[in-house]
C-alpha atoms as a PDB file:
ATOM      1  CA  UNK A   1      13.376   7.162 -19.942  1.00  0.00           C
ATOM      2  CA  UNK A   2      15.565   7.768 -22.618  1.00  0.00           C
ATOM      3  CA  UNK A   3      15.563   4.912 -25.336  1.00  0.00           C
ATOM      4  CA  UNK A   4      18.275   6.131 -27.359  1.00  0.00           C
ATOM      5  CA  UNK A   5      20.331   5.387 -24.069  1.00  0.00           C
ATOM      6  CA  UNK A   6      21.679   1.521 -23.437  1.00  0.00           C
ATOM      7  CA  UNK A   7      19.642  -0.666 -21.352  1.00  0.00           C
ATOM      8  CA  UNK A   8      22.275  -0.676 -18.787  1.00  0.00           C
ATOM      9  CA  UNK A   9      22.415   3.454 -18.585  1.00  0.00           C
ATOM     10  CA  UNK A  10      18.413   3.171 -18.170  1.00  0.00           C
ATOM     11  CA  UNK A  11      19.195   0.706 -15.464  1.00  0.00           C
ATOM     12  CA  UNK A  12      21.680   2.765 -13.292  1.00  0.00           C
ATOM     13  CA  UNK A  13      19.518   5.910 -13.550  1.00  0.00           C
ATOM     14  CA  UNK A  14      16.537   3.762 -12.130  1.00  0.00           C
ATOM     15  CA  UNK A  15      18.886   2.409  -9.598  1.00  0.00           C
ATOM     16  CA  UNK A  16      19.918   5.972  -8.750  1.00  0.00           C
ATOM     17  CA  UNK A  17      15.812   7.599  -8.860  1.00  0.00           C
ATOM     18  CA  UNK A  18      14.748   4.227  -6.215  1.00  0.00           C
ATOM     19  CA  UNK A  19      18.254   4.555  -4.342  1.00  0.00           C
ATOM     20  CA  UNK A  20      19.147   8.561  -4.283  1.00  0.00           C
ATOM     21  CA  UNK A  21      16.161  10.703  -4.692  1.00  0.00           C
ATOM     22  CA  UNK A  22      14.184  11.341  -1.820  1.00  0.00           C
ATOM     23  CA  UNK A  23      16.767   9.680   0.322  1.00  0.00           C
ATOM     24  CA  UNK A  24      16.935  13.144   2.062  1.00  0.00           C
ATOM     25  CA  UNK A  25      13.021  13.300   2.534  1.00  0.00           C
ATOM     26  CA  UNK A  26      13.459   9.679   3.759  1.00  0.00           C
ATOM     27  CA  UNK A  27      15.604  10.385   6.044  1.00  0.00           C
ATOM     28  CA  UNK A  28      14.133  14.126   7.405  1.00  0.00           C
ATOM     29  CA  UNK A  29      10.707  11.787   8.051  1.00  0.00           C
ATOM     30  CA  UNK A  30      12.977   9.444  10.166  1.00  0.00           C
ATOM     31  CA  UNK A  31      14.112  12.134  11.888  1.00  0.00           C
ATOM     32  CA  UNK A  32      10.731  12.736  13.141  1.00  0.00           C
ATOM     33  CA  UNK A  33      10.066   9.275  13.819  1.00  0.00           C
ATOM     34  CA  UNK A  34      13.087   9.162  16.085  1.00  0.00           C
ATOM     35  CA  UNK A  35      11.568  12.464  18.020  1.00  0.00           C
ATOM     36  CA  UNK A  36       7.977  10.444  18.201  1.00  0.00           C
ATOM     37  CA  UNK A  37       6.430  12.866  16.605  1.00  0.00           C
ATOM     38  CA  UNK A  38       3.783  12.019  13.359  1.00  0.00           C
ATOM     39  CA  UNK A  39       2.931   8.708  13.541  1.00  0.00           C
ATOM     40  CA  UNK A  40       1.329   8.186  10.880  1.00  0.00           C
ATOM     41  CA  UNK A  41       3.589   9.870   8.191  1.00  0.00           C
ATOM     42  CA  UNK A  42       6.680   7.891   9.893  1.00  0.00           C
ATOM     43  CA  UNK A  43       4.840   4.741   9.380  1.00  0.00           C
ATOM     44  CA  UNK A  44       4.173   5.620   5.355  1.00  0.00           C
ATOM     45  CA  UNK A  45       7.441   6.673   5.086  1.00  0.00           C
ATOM     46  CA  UNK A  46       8.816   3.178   6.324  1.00  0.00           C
ATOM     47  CA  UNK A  47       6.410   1.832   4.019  1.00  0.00           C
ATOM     48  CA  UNK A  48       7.738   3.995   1.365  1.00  0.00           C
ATOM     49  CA  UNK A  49      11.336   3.638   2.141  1.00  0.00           C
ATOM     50  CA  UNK A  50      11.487  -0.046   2.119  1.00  0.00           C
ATOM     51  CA  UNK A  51       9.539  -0.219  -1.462  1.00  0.00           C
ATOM     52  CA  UNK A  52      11.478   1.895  -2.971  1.00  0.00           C
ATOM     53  CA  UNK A  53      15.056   0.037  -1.517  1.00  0.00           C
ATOM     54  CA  UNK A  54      13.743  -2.720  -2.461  1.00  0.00           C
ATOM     55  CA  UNK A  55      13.539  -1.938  -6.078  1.00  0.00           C
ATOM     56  CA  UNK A  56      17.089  -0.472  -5.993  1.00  0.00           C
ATOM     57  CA  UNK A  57      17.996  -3.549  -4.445  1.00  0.00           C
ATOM     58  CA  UNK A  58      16.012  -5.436  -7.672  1.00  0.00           C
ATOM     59  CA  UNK A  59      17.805  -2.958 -10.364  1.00  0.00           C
ATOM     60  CA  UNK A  60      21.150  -3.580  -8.866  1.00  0.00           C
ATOM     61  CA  UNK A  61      20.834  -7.635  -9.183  1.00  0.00           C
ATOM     62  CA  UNK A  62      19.542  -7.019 -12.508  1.00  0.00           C
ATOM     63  CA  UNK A  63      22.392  -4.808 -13.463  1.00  0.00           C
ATOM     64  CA  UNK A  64      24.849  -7.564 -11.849  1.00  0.00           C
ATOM     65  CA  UNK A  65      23.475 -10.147 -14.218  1.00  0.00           C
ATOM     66  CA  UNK A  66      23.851  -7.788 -17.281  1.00  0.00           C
ATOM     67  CA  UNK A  67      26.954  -8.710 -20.049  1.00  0.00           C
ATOM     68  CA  UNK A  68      27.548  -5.328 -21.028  1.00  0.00           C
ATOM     69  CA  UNK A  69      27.561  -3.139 -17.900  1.00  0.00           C
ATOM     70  CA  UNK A  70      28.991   0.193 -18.004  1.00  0.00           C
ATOM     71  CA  UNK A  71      32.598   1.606 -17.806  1.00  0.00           C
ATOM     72  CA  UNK A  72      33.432   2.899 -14.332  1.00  0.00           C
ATOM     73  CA  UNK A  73      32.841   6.562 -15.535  1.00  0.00           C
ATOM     74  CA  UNK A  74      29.859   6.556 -17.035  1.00  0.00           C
ATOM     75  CA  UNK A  75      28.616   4.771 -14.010  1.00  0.00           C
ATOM     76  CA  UNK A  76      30.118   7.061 -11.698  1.00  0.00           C
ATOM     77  CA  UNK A  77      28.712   9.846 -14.200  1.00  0.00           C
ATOM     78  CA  UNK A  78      25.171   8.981 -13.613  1.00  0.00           C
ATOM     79  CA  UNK A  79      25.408   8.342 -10.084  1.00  0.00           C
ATOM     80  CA  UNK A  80      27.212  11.872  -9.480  1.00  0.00           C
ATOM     81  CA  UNK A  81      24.149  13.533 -11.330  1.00  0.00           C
ATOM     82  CA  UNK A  82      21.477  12.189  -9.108  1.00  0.00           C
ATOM     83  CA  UNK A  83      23.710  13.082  -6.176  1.00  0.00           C
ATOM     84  CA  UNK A  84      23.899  17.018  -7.255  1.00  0.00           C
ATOM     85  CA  UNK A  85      20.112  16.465  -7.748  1.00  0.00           C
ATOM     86  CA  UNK A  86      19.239  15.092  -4.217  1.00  0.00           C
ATOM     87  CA  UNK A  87      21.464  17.897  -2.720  1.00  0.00           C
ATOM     88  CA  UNK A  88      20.119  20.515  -4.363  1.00  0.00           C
ATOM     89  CA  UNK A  89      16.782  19.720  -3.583  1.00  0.00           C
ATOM     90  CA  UNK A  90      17.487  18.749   0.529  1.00  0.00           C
ATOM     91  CA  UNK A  91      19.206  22.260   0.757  1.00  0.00           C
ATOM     92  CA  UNK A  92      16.398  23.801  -0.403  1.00  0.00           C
ATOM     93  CA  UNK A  93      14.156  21.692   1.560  1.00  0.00           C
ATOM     94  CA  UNK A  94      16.292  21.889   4.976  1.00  0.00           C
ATOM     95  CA  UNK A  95      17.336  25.977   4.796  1.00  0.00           C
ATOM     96  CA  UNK A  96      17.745  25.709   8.543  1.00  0.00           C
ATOM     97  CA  UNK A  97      19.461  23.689  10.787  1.00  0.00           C
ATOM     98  CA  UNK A  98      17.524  21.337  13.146  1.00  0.00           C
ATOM     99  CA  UNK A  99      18.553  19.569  16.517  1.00  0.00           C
ATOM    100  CA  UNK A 100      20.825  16.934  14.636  1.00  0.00           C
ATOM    101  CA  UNK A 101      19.881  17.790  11.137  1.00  0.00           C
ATOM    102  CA  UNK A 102      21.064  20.374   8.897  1.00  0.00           C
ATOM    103  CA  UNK A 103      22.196  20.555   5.009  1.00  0.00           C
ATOM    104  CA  UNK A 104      25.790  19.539   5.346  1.00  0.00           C
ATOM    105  CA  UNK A 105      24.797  16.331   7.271  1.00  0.00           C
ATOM    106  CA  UNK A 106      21.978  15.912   5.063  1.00  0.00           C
ATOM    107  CA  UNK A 107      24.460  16.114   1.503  1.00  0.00           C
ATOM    108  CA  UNK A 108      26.602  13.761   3.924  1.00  0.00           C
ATOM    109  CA  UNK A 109      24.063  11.067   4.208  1.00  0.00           C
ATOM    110  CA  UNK A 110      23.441  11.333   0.401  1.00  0.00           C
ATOM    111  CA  UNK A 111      26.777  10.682  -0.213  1.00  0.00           C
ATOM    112  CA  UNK A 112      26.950   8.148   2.389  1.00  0.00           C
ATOM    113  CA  UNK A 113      23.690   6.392   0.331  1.00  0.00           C
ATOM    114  CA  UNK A 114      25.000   7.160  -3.487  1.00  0.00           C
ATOM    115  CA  UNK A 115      28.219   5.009  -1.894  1.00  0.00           C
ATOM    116  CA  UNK A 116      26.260   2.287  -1.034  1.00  0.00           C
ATOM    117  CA  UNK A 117      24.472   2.212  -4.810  1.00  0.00           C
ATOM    118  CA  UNK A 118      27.896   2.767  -6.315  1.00  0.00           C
ATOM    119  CA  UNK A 119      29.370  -0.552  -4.403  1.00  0.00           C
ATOM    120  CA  UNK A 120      25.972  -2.366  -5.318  1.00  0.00           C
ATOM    121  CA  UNK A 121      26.214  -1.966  -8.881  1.00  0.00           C
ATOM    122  CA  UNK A 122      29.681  -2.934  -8.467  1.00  0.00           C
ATOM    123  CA  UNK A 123      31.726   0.057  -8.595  1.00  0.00           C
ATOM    124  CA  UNK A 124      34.078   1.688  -6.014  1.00  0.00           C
ATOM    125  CA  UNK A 125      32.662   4.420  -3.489  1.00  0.00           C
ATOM    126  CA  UNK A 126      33.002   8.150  -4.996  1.00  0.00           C
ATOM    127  CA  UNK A 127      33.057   9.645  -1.718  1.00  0.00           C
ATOM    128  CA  UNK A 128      33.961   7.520   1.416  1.00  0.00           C
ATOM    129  CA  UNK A 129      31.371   9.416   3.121  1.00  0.00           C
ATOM    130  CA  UNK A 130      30.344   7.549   6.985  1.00  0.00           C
ATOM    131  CA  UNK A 131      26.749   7.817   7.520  1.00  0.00           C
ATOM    132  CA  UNK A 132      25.950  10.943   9.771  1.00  0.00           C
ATOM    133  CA  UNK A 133      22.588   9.913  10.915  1.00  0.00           C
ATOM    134  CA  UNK A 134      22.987   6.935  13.440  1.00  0.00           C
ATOM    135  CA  UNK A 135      19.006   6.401  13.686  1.00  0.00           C
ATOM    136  CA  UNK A 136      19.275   5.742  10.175  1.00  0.00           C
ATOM    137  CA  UNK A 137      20.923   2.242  10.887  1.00  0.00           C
ATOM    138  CA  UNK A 138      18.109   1.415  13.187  1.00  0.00           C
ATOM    139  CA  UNK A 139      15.887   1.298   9.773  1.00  0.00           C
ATOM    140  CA  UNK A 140      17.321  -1.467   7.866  1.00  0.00           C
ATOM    141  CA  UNK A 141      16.845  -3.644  11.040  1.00  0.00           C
ATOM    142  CA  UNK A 142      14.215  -6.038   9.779  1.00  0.00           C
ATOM    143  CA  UNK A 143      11.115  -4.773  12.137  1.00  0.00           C
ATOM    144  CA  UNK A 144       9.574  -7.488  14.254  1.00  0.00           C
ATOM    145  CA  UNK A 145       5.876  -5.338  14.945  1.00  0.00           C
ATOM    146  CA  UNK A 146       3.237  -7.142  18.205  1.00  0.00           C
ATOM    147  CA  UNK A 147       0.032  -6.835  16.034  1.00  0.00           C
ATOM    148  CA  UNK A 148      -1.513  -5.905  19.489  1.00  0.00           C
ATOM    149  CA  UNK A 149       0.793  -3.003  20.045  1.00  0.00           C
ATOM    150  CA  UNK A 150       0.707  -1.399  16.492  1.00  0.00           C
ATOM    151  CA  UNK A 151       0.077  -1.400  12.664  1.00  0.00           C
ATOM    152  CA  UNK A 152       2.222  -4.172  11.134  1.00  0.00           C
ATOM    153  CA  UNK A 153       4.190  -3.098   8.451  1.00  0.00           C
ATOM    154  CA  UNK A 154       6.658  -5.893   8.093  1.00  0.00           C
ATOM    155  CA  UNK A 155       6.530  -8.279   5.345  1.00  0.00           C
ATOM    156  CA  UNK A 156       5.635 -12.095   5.245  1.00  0.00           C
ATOM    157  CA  UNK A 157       7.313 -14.535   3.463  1.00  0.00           C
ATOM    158  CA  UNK A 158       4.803 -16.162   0.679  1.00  0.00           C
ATOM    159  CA  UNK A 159       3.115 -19.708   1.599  1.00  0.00           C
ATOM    160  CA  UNK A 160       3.917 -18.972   4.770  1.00  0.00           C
ATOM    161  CA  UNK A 161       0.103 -19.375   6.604  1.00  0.00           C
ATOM    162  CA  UNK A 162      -1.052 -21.918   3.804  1.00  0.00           C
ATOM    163  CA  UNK A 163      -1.652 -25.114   5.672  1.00  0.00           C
ATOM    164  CA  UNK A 164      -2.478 -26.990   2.383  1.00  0.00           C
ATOM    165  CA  UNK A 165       0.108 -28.044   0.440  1.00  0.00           C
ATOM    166  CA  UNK A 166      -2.060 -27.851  -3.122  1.00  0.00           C
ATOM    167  CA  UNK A 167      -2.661 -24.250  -1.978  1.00  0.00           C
ATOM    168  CA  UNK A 168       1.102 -23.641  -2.586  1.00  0.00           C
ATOM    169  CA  UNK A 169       1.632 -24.556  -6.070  1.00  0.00           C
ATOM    170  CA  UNK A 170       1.204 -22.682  -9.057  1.00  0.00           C
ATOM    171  CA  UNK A 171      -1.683 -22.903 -11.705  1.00  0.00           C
ATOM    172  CA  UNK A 172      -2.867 -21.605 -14.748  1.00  0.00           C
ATOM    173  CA  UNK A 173      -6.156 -22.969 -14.712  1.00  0.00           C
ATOM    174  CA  UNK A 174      -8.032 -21.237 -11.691  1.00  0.00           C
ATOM    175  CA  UNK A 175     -11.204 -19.638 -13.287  1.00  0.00           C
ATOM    176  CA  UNK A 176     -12.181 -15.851 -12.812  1.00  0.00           C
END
């Protein structure tokens, strides 16, 4: 990161590296999961995916809590040069077109996602793209996995298999 850049810039262009890039690879690997096919890359990726929105989700809080956020153009600036980034790279990535996938849906979707950031942080959309990719929806679904079925992935609340009650406060003292 640049640190002649505000703290707020630095903030947005994390936002936009955990929220834009790779949303294309994200979503090709979903593609696959949709088709049944890789089973273990789809479950990384959701593993992957969910980390990393996450920590856009974080960054965007953070920047909502900042005094001195950004005018709308600069913003809008930053998030329009990860979005020529992402594209250029899932064009290169996707040369041919797929049952359901292909470039143009694929720069779609990252507009579609770059929209979403752009409202988070508190701007207005750039694009008013719709999301082309309807199993993409499917993924933000919090996942409720049978352990006896498959690998959980799905997160668990903290405390929340501590019977004890002095196992649930916080100390400073515990020895190592």
């Amino acid at each position: 990161m640049n640190r002649s850049k505000s703290f707020a810039e630095r903030l947005v262009a994390f936002c936009c590296v955990e929220g834009i890039l790779f949303s294309g690879s994200f979503c090709a690997i979903f593609w696959l999961k949709k088709r049944g096919l890789m089973p273990g890359l789809t479950f990384s990726n959701e593993m992957i995916s969910r980390d990393e929105g996450l920590h856009a989700d974080f960054g965007c809080l953070l920047y909502s809590m900042l005094k001195n956020r950004l005018k709308p153009e600069v913003l809008n600036k930053i998030v329009l040069e990860a979005v020529e980034v992402e594209k250029a790279f899932i064009c290169d990535a996707l040369p041919c077109d797929l049952i359901g996938m292909n470039s143009t849906l694929m720069a779609q979707y990252v507009e579609f996602v770059a929209d979403r950031l752009l409202q988070c942080l508190g701007g207005a959309k750039a694009f008013g793209a719709a999301n082309p990719f309807e199993f993409m929806d499917l993924i933000s679904l919090q996942g409720k996995t049978n352990f006896f079925e498959k690998r959980v992935g799905d997160y668990q609340r903290a405390g929340v298999m501590v019977r004890d009650k002095q196992q649930q406060s916080f100390a400073l003292d515990a020895d190592f």
